[in-house]
PDB file of N, CA and C in Angstrom:
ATOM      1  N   UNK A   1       2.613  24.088 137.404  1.00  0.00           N
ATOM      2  CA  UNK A   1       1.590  23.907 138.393  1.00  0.00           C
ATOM      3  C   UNK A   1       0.198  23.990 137.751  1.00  0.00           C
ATOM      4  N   UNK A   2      -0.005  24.516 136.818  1.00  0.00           N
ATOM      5  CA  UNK A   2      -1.012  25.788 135.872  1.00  0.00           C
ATOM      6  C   UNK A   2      -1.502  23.780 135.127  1.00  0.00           C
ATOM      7  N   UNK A   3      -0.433  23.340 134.495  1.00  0.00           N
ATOM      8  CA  UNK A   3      -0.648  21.663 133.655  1.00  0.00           C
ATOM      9  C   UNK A   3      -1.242  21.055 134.809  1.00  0.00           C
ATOM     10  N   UNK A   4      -0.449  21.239 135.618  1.00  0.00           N
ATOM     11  CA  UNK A   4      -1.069  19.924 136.955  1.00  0.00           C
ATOM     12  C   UNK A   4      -2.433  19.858 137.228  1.00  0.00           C
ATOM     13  N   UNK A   5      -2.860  21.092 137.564  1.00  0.00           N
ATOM     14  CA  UNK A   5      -4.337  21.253 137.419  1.00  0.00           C
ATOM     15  C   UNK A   5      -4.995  20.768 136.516  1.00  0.00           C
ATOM     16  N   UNK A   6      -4.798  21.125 135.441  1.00  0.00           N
ATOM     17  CA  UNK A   6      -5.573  21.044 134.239  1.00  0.00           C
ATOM     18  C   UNK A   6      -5.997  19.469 134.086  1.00  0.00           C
ATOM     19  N   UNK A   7      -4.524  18.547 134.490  1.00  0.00           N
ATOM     20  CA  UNK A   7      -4.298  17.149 134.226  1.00  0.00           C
ATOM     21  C   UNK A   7      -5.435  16.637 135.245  1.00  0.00           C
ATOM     22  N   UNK A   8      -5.256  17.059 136.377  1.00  0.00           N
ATOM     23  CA  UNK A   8      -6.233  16.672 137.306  1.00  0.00           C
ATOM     24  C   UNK A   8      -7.959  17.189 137.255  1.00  0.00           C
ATOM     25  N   UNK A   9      -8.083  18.263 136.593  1.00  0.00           N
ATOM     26  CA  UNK A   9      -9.478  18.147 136.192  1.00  0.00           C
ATOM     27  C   UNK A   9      -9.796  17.713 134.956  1.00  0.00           C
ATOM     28  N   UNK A  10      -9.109  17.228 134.200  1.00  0.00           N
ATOM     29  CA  UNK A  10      -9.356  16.309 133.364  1.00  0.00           C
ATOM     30  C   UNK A  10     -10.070  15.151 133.434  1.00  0.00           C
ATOM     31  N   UNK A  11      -8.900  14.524 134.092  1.00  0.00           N
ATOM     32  CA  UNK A  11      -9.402  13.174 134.870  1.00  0.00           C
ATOM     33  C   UNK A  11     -10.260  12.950 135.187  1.00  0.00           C
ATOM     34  N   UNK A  12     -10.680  14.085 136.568  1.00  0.00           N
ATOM     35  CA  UNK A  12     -12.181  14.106 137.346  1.00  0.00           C
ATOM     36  C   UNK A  12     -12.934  14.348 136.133  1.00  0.00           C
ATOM     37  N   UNK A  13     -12.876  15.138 134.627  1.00  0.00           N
ATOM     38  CA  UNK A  13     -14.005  14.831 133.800  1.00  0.00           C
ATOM     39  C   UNK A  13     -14.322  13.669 133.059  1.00  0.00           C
ATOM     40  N   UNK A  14     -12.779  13.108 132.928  1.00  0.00           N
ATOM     41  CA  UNK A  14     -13.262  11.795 132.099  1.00  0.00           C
ATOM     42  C   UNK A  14     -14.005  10.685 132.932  1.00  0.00           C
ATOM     43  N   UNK A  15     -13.222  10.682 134.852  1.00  0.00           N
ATOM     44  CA  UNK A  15     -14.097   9.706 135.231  1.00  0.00           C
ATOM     45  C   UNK A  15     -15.449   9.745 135.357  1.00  0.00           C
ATOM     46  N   UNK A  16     -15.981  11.136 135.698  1.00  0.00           N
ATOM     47  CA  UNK A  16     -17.644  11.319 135.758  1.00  0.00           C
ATOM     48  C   UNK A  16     -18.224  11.189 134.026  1.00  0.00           C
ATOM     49  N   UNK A  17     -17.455  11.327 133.280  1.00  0.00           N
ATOM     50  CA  UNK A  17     -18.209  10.902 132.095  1.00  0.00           C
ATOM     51  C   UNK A  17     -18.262   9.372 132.264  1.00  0.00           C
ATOM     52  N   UNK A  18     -17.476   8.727 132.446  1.00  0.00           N
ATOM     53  CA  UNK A  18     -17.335   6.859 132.563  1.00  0.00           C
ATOM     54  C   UNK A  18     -18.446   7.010 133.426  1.00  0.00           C
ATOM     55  N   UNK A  19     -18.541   6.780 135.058  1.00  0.00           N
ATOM     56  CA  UNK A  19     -19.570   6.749 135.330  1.00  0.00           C
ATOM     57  C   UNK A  19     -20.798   7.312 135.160  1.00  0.00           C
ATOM     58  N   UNK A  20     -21.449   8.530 134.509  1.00  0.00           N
ATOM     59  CA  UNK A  20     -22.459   8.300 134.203  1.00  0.00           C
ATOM     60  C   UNK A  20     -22.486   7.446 132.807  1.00  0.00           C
ATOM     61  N   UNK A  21     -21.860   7.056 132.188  1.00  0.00           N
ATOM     62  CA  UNK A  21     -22.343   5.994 131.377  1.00  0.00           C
ATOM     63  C   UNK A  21     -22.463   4.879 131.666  1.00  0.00           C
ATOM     64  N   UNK A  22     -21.973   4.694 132.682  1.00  0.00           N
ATOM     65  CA  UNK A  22     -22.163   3.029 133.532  1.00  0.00           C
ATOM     66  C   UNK A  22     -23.646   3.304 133.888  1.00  0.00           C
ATOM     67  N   UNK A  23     -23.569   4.580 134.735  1.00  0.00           N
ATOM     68  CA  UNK A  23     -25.094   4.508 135.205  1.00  0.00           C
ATOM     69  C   UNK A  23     -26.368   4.830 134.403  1.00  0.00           C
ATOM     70  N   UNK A  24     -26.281   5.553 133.274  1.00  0.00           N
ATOM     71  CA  UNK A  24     -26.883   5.546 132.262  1.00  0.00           C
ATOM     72  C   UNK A  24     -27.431   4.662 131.031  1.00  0.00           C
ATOM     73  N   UNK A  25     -26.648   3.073 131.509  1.00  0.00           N
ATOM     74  CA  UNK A  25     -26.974   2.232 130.273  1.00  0.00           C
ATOM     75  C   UNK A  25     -27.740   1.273 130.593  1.00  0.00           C
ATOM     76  N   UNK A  26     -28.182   0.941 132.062  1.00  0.00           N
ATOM     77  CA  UNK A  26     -29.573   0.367 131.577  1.00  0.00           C
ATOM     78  C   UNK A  26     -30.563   1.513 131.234  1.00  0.00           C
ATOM     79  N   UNK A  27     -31.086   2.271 131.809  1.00  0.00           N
ATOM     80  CA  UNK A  27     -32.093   3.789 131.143  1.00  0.00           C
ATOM     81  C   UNK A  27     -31.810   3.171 129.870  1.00  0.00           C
ATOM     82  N   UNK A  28     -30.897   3.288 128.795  1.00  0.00           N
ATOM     83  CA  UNK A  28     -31.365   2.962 127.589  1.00  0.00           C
ATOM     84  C   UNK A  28     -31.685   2.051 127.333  1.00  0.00           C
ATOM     85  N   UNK A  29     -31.131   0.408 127.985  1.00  0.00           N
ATOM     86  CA  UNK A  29     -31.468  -0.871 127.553  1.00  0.00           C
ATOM     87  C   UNK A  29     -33.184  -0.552 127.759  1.00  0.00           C
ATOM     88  N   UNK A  30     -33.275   0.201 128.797  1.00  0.00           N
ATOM     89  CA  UNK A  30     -34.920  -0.246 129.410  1.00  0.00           C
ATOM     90  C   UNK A  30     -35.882   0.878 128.088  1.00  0.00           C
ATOM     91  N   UNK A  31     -35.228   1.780 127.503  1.00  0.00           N
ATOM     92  CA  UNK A  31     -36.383   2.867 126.847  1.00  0.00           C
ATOM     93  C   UNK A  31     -36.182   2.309 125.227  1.00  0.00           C
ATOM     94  N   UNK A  32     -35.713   1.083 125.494  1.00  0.00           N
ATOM     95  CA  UNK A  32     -36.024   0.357 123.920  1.00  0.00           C
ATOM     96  C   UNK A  32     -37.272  -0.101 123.883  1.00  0.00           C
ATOM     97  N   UNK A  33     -37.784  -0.236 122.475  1.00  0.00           N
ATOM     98  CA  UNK A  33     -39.511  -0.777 122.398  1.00  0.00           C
ATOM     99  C   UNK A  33     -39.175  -2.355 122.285  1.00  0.00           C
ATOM    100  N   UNK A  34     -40.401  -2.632 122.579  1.00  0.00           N
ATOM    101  CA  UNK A  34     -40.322  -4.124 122.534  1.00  0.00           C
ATOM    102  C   UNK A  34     -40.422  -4.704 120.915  1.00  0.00           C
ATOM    103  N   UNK A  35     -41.107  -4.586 120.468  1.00  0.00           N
ATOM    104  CA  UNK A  35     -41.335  -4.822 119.234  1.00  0.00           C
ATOM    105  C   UNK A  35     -39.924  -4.362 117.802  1.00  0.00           C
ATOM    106  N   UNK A  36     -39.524  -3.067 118.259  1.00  0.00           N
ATOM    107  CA  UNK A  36     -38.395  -2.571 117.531  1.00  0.00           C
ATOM    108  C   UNK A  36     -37.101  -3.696 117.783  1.00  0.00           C
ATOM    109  N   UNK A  37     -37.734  -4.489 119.012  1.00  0.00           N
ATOM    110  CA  UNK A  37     -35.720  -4.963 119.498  1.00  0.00           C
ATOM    111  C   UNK A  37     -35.671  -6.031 118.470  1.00  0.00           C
ATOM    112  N   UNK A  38     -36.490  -6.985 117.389  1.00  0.00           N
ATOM    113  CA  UNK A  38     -36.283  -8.190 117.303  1.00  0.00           C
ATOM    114  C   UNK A  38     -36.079  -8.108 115.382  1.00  0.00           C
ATOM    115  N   UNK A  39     -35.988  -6.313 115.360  1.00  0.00           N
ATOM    116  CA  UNK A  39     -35.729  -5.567 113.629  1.00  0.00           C
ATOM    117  C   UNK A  39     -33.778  -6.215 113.900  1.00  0.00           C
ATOM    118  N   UNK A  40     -33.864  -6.911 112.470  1.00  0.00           N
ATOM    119  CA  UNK A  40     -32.385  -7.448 112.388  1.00  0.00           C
ATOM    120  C   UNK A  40     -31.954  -6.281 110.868  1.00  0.00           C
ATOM    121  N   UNK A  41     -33.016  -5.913 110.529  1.00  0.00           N
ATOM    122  CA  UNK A  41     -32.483  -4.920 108.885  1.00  0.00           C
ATOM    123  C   UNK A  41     -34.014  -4.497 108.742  1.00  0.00           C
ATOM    124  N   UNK A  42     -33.284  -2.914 108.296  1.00  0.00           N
ATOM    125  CA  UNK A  42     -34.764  -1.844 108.274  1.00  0.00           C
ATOM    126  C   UNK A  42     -35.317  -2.285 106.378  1.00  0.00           C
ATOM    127  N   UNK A  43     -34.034  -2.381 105.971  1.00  0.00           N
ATOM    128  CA  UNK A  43     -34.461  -3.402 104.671  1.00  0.00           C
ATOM    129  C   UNK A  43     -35.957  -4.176 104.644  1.00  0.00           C
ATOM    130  N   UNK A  44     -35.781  -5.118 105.980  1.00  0.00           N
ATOM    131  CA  UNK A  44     -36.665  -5.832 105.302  1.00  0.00           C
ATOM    132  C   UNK A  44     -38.472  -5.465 106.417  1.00  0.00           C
ATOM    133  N   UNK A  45     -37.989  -4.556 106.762  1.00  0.00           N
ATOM    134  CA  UNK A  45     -39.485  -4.113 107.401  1.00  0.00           C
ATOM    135  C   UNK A  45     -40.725  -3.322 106.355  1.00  0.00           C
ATOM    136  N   UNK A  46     -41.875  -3.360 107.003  1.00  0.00           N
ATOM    137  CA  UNK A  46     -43.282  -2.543 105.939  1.00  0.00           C
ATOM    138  C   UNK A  46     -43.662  -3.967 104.968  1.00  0.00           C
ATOM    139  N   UNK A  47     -43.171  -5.473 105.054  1.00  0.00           N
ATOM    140  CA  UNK A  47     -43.828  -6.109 103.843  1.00  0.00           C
ATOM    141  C   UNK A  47     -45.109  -6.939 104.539  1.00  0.00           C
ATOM    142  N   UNK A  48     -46.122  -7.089 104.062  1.00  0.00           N
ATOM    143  CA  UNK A  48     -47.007  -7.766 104.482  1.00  0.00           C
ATOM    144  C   UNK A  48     -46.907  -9.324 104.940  1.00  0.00           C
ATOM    145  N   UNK A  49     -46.509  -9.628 104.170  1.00  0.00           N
ATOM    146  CA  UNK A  49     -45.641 -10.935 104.608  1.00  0.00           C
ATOM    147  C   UNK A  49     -44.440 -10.948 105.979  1.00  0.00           C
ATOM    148  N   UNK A  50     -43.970 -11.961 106.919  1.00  0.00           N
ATOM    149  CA  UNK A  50     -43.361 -11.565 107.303  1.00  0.00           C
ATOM    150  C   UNK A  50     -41.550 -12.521 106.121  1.00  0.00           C
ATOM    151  N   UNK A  51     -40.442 -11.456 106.096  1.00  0.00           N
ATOM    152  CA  UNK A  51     -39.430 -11.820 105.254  1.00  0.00           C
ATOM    153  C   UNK A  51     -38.396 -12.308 106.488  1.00  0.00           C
ATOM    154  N   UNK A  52     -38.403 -12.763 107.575  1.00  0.00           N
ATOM    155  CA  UNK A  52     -37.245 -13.135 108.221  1.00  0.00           C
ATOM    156  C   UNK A  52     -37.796 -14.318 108.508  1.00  0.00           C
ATOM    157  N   UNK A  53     -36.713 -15.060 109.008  1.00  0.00           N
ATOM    158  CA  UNK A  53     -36.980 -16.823 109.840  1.00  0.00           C
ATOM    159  C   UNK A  53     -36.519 -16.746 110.891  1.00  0.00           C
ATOM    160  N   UNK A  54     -38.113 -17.479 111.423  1.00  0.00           N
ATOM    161  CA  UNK A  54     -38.188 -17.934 112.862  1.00  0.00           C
ATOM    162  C   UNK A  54     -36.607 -18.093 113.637  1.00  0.00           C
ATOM    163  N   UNK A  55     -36.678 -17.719 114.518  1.00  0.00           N
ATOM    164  CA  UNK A  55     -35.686 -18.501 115.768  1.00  0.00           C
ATOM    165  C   UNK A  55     -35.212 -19.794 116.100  1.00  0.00           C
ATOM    166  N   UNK A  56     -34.686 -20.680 115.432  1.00  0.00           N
ATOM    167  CA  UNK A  56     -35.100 -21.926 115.783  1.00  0.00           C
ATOM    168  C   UNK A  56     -33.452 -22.715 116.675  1.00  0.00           C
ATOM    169  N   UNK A  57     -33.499 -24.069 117.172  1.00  0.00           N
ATOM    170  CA  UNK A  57     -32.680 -24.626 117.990  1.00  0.00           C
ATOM    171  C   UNK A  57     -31.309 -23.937 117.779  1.00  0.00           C
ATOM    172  N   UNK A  58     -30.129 -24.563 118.468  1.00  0.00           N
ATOM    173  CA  UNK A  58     -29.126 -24.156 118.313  1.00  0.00           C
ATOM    174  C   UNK A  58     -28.315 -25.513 118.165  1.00  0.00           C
ATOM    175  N   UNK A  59     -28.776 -26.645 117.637  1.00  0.00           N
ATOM    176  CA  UNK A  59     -27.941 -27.819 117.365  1.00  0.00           C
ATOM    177  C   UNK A  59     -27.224 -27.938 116.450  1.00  0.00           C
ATOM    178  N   UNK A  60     -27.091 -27.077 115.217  1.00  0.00           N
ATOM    179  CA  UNK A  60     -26.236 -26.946 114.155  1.00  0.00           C
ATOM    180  C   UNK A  60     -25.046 -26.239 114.971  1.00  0.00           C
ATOM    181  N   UNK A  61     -24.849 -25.081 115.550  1.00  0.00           N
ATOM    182  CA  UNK A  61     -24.189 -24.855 116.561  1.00  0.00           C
ATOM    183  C   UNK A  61     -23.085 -25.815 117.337  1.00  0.00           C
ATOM    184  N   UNK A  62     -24.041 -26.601 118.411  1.00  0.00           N
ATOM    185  CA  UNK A  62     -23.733 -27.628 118.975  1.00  0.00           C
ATOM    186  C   UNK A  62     -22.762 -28.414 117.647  1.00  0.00           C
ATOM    187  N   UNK A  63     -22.928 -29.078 116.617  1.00  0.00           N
ATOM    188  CA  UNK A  63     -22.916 -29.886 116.155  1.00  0.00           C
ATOM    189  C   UNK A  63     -21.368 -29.419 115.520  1.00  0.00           C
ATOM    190  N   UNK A  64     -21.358 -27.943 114.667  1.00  0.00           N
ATOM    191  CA  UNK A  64     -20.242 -27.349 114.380  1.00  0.00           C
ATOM    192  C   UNK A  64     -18.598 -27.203 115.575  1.00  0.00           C
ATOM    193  N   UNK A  65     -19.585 -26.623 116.737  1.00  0.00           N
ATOM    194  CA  UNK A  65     -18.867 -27.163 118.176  1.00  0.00           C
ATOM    195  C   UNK A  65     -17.625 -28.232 118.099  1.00  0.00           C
ATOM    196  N   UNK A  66     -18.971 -29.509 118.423  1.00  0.00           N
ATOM    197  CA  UNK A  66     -18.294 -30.942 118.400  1.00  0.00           C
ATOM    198  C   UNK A  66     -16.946 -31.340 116.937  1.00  0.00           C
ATOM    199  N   UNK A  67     -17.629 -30.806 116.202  1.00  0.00           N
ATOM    200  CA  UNK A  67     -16.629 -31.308 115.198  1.00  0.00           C
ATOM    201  C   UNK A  67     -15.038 -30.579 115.158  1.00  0.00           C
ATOM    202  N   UNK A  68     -15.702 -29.038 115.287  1.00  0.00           N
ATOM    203  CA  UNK A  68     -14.279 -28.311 115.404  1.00  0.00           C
ATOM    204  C   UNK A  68     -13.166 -28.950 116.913  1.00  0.00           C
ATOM    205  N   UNK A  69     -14.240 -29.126 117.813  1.00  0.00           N
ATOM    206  CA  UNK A  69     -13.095 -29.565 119.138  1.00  0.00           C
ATOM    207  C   UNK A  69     -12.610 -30.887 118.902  1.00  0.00           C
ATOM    208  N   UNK A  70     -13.291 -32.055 117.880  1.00  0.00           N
ATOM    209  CA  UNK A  70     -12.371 -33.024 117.552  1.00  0.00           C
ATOM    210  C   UNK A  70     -11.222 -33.219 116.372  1.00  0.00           C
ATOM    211  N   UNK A  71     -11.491 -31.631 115.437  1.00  0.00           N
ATOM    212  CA  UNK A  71     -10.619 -31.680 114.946  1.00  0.00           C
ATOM    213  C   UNK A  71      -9.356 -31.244 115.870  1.00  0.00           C
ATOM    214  N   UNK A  72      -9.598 -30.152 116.717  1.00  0.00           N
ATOM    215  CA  UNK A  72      -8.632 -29.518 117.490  1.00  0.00           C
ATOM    216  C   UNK A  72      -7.775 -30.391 118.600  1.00  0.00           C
ATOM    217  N   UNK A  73      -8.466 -31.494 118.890  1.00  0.00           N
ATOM    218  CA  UNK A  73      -7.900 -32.861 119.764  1.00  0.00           C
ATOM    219  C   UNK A  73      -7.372 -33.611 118.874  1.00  0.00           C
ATOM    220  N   UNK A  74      -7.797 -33.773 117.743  1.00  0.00           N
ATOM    221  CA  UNK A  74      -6.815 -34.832 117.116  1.00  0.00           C
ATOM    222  C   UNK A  74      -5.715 -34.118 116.425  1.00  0.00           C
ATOM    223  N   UNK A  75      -5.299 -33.061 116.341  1.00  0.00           N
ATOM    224  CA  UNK A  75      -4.120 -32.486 115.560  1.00  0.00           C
ATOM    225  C   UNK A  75      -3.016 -32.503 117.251  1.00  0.00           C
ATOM    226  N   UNK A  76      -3.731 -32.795 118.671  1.00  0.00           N
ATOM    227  CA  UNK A  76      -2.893 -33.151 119.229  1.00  0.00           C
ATOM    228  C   UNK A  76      -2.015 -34.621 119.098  1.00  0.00           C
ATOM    229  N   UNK A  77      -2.806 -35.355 119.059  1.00  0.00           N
ATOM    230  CA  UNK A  77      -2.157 -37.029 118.604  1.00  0.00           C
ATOM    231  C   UNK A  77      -1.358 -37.538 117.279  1.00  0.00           C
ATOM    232  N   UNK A  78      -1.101 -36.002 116.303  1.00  0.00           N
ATOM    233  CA  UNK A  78      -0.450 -36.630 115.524  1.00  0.00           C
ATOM    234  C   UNK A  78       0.849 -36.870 115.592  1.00  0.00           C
ATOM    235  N   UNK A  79       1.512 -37.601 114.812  1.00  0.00           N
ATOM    236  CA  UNK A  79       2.850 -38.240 115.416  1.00  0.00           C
ATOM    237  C   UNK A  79       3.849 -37.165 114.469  1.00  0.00           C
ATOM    238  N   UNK A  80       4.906 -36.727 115.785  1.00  0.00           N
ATOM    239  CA  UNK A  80       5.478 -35.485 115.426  1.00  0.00           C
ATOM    240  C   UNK A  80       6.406 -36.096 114.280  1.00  0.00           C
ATOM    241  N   UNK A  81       6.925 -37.605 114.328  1.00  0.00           N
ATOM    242  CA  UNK A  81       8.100 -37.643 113.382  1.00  0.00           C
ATOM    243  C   UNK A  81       7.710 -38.108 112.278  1.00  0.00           C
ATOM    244  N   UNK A  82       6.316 -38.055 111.665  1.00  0.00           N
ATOM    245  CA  UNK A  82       5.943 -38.457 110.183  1.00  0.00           C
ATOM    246  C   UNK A  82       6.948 -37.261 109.478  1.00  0.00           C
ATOM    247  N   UNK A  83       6.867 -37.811 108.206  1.00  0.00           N
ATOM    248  CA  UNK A  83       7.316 -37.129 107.178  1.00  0.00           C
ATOM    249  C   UNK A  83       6.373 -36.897 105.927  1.00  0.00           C
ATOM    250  N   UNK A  84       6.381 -35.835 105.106  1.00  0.00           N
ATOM    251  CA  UNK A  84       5.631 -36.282 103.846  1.00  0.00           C
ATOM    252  C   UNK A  84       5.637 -37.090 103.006  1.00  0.00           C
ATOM    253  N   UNK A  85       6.247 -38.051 102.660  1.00  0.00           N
ATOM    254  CA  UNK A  85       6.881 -39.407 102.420  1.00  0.00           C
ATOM    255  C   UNK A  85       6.378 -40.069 102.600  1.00  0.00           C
ATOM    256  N   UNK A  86       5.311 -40.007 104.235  1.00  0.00           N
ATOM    257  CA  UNK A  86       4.578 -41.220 104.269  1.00  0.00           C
ATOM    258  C   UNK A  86       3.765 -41.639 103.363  1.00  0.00           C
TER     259      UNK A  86
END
């Protein structure tokens, strides 16, 4: 009876830990700095220069995309009864 308890306030601790972390994670998204969010490596911060590159399109993306889904469509059409022979 003495376990049963125990099992059951367990629980009730793990779920109030889950929810306050549900409810706790924007508070942190929001007490990030603005300026700190866009550090990709502490490496390359303090140089006078800036050492990272711009943001730019996402058409290489796109482009990698397209090619992988036509490789992935055409390995449907190949003809099951070739042989290596051909």
């Amino acid at each position: 009876m003495m376990r049963d308890m125990r099992c059951k306030l367990l629980g009730h601790v793990f779920r109030a830990a889950a929810v306050l972390m549900v409810l706790l994670a924007p508070a942190v998204a929001l007490a990030q700095d603005e300026e700190n969010s866009k550090v990709y490596d502490a490496r390359l911060e303090g140089y006078p220069a800036p050492v990272t590159l711009d943001s730019s399109s996402t058409a290489l993306l796109w482009i990698l995309l397209i090619v992988l889904a036509a490789l992935c469509v055409g390995v449907m059409f190949k003809n099951a009864k070739r042989t290596h022979l051909d």
